[in-house]
N, C-alpha and C. Protein backbone atom coordinates (compact mmCIF):
# COMPACT_ATOMS: atom_id res chain seq x y z
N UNK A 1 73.39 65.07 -61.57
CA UNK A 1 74.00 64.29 -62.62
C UNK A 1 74.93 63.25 -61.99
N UNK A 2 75.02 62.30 -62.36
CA UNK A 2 75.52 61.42 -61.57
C UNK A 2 77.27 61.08 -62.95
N UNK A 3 78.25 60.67 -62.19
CA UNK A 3 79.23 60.78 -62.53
C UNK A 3 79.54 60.72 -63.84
N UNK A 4 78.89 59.81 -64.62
CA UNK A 4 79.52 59.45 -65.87
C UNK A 4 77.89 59.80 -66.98
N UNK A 5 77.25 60.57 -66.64
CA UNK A 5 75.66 60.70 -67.45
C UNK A 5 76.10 61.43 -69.22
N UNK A 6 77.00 62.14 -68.75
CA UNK A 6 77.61 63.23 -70.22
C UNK A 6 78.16 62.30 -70.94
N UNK A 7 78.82 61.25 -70.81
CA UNK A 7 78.60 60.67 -72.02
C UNK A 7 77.92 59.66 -72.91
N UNK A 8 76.73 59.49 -72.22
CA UNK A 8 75.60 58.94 -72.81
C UNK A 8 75.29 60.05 -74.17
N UNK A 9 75.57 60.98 -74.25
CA UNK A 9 74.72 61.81 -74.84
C UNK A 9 75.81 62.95 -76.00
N UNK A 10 77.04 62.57 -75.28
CA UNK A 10 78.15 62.64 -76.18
C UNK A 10 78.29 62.42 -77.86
N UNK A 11 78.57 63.23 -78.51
CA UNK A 11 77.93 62.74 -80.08
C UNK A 11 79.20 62.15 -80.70
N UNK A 12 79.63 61.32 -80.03
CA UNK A 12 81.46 60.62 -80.51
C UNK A 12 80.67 59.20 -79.96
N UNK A 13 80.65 58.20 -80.69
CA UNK A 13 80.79 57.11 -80.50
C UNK A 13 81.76 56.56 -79.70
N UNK A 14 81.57 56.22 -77.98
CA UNK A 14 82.54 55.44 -77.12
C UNK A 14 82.39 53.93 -77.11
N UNK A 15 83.32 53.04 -77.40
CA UNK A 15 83.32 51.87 -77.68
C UNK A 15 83.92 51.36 -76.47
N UNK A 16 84.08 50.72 -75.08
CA UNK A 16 85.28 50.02 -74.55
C UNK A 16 85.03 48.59 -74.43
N UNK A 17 86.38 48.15 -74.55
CA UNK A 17 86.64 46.79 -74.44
C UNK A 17 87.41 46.23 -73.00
N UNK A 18 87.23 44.86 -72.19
CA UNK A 18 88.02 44.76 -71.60
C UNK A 18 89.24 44.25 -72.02
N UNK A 19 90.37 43.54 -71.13
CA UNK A 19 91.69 43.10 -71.20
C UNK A 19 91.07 41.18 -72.13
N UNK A 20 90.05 40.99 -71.84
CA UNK A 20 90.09 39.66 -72.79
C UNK A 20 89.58 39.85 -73.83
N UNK A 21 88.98 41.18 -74.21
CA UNK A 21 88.67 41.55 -75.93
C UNK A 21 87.19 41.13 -75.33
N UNK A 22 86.48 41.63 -74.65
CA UNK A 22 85.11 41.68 -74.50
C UNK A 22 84.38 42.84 -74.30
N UNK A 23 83.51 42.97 -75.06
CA UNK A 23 83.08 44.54 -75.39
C UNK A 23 81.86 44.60 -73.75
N UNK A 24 82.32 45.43 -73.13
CA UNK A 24 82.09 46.02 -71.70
C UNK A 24 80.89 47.56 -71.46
N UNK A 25 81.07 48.39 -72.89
CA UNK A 25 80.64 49.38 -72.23
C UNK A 25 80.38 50.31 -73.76
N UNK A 26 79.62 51.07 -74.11
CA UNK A 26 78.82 51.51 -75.40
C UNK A 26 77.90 52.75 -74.80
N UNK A 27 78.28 54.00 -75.46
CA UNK A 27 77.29 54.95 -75.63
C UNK A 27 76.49 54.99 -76.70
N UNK A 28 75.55 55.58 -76.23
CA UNK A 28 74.44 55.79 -77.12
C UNK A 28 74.66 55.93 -78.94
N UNK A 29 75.57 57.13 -79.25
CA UNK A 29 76.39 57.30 -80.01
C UNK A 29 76.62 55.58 -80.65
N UNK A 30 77.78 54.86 -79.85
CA UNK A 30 77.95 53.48 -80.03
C UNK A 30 77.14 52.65 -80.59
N UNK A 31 76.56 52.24 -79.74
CA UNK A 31 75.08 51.42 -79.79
C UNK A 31 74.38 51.90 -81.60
N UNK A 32 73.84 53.05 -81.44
CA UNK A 32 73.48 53.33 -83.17
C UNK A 32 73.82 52.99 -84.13
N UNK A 33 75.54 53.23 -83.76
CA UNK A 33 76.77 53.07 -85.26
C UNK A 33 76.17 51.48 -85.07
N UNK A 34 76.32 50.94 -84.57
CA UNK A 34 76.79 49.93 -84.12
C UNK A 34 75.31 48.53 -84.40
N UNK A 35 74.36 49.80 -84.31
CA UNK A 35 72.92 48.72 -84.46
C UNK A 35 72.84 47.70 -85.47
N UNK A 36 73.31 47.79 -87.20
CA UNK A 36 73.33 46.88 -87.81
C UNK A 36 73.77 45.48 -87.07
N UNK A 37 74.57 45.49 -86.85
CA UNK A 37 75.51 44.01 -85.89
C UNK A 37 75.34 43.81 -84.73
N UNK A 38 74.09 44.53 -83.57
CA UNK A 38 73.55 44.26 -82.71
C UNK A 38 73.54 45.14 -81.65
N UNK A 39 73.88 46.57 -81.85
CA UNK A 39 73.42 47.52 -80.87
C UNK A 39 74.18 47.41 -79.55
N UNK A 40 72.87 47.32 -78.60
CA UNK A 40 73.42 46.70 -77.34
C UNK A 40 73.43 45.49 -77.20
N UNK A 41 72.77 44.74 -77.91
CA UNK A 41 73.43 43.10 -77.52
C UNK A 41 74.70 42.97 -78.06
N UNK A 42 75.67 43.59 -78.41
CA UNK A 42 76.99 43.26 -78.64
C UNK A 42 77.73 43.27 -77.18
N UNK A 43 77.05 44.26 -76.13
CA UNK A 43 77.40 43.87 -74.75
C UNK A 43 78.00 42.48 -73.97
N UNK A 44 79.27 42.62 -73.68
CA UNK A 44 79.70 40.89 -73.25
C UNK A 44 80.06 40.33 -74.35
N UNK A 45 79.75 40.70 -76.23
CA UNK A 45 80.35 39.62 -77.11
C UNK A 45 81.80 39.79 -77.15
N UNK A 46 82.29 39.00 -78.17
CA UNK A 46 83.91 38.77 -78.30
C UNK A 46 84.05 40.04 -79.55
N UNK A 47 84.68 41.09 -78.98
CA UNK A 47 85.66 42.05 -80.01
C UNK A 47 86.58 41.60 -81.21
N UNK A 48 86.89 40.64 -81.34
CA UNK A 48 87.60 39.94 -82.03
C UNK A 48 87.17 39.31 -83.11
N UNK A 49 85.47 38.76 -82.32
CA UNK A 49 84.72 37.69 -83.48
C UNK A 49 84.24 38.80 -84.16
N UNK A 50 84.34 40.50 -84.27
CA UNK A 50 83.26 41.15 -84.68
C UNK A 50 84.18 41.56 -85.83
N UNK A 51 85.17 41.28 -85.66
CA UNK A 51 86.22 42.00 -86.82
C UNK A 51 86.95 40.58 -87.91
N UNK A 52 86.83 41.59 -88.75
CA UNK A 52 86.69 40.15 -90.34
C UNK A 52 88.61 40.57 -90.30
N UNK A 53 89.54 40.04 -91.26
CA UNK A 53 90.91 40.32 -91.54
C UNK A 53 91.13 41.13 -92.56
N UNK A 54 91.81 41.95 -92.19
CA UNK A 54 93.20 42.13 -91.53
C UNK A 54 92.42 42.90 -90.66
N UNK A 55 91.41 43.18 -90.05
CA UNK A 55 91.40 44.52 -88.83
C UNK A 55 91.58 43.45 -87.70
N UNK A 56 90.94 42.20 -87.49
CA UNK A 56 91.53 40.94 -86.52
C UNK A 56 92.73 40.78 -86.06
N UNK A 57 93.90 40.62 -87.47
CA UNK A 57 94.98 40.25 -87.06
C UNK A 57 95.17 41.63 -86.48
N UNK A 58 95.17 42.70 -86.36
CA UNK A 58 95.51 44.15 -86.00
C UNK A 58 94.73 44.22 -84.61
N UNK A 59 93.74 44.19 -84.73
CA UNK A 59 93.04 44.10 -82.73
C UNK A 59 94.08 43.13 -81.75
N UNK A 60 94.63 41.66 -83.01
CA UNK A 60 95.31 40.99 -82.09
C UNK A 60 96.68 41.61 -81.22
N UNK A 61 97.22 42.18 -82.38
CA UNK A 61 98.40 42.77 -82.31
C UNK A 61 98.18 44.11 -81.38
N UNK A 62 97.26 44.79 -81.29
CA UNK A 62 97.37 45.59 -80.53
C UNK A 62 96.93 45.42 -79.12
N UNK A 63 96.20 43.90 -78.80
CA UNK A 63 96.31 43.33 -77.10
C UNK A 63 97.46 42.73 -76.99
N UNK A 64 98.25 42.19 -77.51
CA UNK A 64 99.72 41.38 -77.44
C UNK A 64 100.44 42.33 -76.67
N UNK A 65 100.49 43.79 -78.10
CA UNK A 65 101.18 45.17 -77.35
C UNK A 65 100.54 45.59 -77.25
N UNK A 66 99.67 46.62 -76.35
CA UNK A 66 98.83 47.92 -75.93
C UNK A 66 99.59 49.28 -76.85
N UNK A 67 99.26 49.64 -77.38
CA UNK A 67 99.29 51.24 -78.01
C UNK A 67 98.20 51.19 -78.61
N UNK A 68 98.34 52.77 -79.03
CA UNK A 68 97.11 53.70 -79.38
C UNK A 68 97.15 53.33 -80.96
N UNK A 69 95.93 53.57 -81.63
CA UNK A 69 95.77 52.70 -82.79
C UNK A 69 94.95 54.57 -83.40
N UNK A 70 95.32 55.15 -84.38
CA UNK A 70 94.57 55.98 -84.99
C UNK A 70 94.08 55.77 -86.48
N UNK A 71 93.18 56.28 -87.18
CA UNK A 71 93.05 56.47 -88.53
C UNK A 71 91.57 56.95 -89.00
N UNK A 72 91.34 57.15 -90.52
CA UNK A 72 90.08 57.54 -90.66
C UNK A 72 89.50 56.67 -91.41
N UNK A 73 88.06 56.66 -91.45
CA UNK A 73 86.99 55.55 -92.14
C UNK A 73 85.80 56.29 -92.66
N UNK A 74 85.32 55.81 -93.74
CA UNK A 74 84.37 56.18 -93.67
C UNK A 74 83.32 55.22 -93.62
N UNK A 75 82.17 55.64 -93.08
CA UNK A 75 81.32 54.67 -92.73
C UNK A 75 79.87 55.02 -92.83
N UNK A 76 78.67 54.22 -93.83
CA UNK A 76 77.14 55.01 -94.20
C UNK A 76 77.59 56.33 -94.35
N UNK A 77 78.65 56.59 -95.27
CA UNK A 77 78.87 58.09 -96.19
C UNK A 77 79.24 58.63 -94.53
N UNK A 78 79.29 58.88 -93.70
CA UNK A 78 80.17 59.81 -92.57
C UNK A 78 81.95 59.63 -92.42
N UNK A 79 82.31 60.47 -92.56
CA UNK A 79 84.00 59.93 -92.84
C UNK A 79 84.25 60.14 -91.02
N UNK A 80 85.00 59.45 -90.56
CA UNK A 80 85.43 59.02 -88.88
C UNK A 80 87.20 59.44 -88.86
N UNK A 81 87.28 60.29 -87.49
CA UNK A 81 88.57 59.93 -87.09
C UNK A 81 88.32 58.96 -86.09
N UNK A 82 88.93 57.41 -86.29
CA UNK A 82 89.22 56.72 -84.89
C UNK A 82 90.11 56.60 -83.99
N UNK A 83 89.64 56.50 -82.80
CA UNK A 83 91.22 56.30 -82.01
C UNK A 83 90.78 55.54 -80.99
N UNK A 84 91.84 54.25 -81.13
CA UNK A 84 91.72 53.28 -80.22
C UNK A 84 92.34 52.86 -79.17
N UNK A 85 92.50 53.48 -77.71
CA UNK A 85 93.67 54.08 -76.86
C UNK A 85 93.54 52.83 -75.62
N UNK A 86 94.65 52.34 -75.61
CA UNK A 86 94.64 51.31 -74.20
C UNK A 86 94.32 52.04 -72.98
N UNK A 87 93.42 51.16 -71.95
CA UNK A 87 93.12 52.06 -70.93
C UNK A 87 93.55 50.60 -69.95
N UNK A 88 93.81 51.39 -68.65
CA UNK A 88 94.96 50.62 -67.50
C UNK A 88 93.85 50.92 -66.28
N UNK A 89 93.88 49.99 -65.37
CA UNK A 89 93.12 49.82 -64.15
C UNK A 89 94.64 49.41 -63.07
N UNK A 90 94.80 50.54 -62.06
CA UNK A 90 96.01 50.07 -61.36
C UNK A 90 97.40 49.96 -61.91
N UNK A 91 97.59 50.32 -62.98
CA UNK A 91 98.48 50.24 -63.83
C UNK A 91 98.49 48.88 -64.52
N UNK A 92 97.76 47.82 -65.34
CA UNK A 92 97.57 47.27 -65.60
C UNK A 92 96.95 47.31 -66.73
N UNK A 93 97.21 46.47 -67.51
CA UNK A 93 96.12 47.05 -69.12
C UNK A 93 94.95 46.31 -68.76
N UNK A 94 93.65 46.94 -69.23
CA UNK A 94 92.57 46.89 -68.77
C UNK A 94 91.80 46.67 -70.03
N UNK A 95 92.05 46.96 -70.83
CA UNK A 95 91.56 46.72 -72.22
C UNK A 95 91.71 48.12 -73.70
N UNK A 96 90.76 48.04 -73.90
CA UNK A 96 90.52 49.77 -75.07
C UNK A 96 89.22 50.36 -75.39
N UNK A 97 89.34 51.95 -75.36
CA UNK A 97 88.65 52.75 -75.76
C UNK A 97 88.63 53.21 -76.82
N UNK A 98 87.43 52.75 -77.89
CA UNK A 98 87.40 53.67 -79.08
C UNK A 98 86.27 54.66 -79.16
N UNK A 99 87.20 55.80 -79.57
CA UNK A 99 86.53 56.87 -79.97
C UNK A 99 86.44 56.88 -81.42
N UNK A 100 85.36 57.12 -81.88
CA UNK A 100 84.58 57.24 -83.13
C UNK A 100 83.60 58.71 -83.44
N UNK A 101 84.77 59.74 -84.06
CA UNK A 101 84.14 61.04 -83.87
C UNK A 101 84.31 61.24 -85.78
N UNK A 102 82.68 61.94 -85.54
CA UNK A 102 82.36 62.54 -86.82
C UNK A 102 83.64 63.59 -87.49
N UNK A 103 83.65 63.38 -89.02
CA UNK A 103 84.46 64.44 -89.60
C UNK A 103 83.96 65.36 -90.47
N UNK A 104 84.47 66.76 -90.31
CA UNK A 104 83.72 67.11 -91.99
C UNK A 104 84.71 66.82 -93.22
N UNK A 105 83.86 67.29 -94.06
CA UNK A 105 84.84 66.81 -95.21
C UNK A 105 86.24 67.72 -95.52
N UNK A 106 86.00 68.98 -95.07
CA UNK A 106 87.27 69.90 -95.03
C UNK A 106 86.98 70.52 -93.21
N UNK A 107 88.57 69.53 -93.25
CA UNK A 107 88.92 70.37 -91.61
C UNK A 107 89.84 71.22 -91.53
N UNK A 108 89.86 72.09 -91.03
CA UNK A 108 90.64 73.39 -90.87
C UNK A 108 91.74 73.00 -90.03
N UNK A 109 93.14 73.27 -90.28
CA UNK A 109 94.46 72.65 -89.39
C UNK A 109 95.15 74.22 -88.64
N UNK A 110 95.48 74.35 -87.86
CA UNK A 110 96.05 75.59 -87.09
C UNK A 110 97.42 74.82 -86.63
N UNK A 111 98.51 75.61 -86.79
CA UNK A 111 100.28 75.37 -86.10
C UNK A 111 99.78 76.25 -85.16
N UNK A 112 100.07 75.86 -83.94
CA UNK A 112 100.18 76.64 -82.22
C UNK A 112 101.49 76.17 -82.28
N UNK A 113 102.72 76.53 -83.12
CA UNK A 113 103.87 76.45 -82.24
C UNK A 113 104.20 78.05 -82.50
């Protein structure tokens, strides 16, 4: 298996972007959600042009500042937790990772304190 093969096959939609808002990198998962608006040819497009407003002005705001961006969606009837987490090369912001994981409709919550 070569380093990074598990998440091709990962059932969470991985989205990453680089530091100029250019979509870099898509699992399989990805690519599917993602096929209406071009699958893998969204590879290399602009992250920015793909998002209508207010989620635009909000992608902007979150390359200006880097933090983690959470919430849920639903999307073709599947309800989503997203999370959209800055990722750093060298300590440097490098761009973002979204995770796009299936929900059920009742999730079970546990306190571990």
């Amino acid at each position: 298996m070569r380093e990074h093969d598990w998440i091709e096959e990962l059932p969470v939609a991985v989205t990453v972007s680089d530091a100029a808002g250019r979509i870099v990198a898509m699992n399989a998962r990805s690519r599917a959600t993602f096929a209406p608006e071009g699958g893998a040819a969204l590879l290399g497009s602009d992250l920015f042009a793909c998002h209508p407003e207010p989620a635009r002005s909000r992608l902007e705001a979150m390359y200006a500042d880097p933090a983690p961006n959470h919430y849920t969606v639903r999307r073709a009837g599947v309800r989503k937790m997203i999370h959209q987490l800055p990722w750093y090369r060298e300590g440097r912001f490098a761009g973002y990772v979204e995770l796009s994981i299936p929900l059920p409709e009742e999730l079970p919550h546990f306190d571990r304190d």
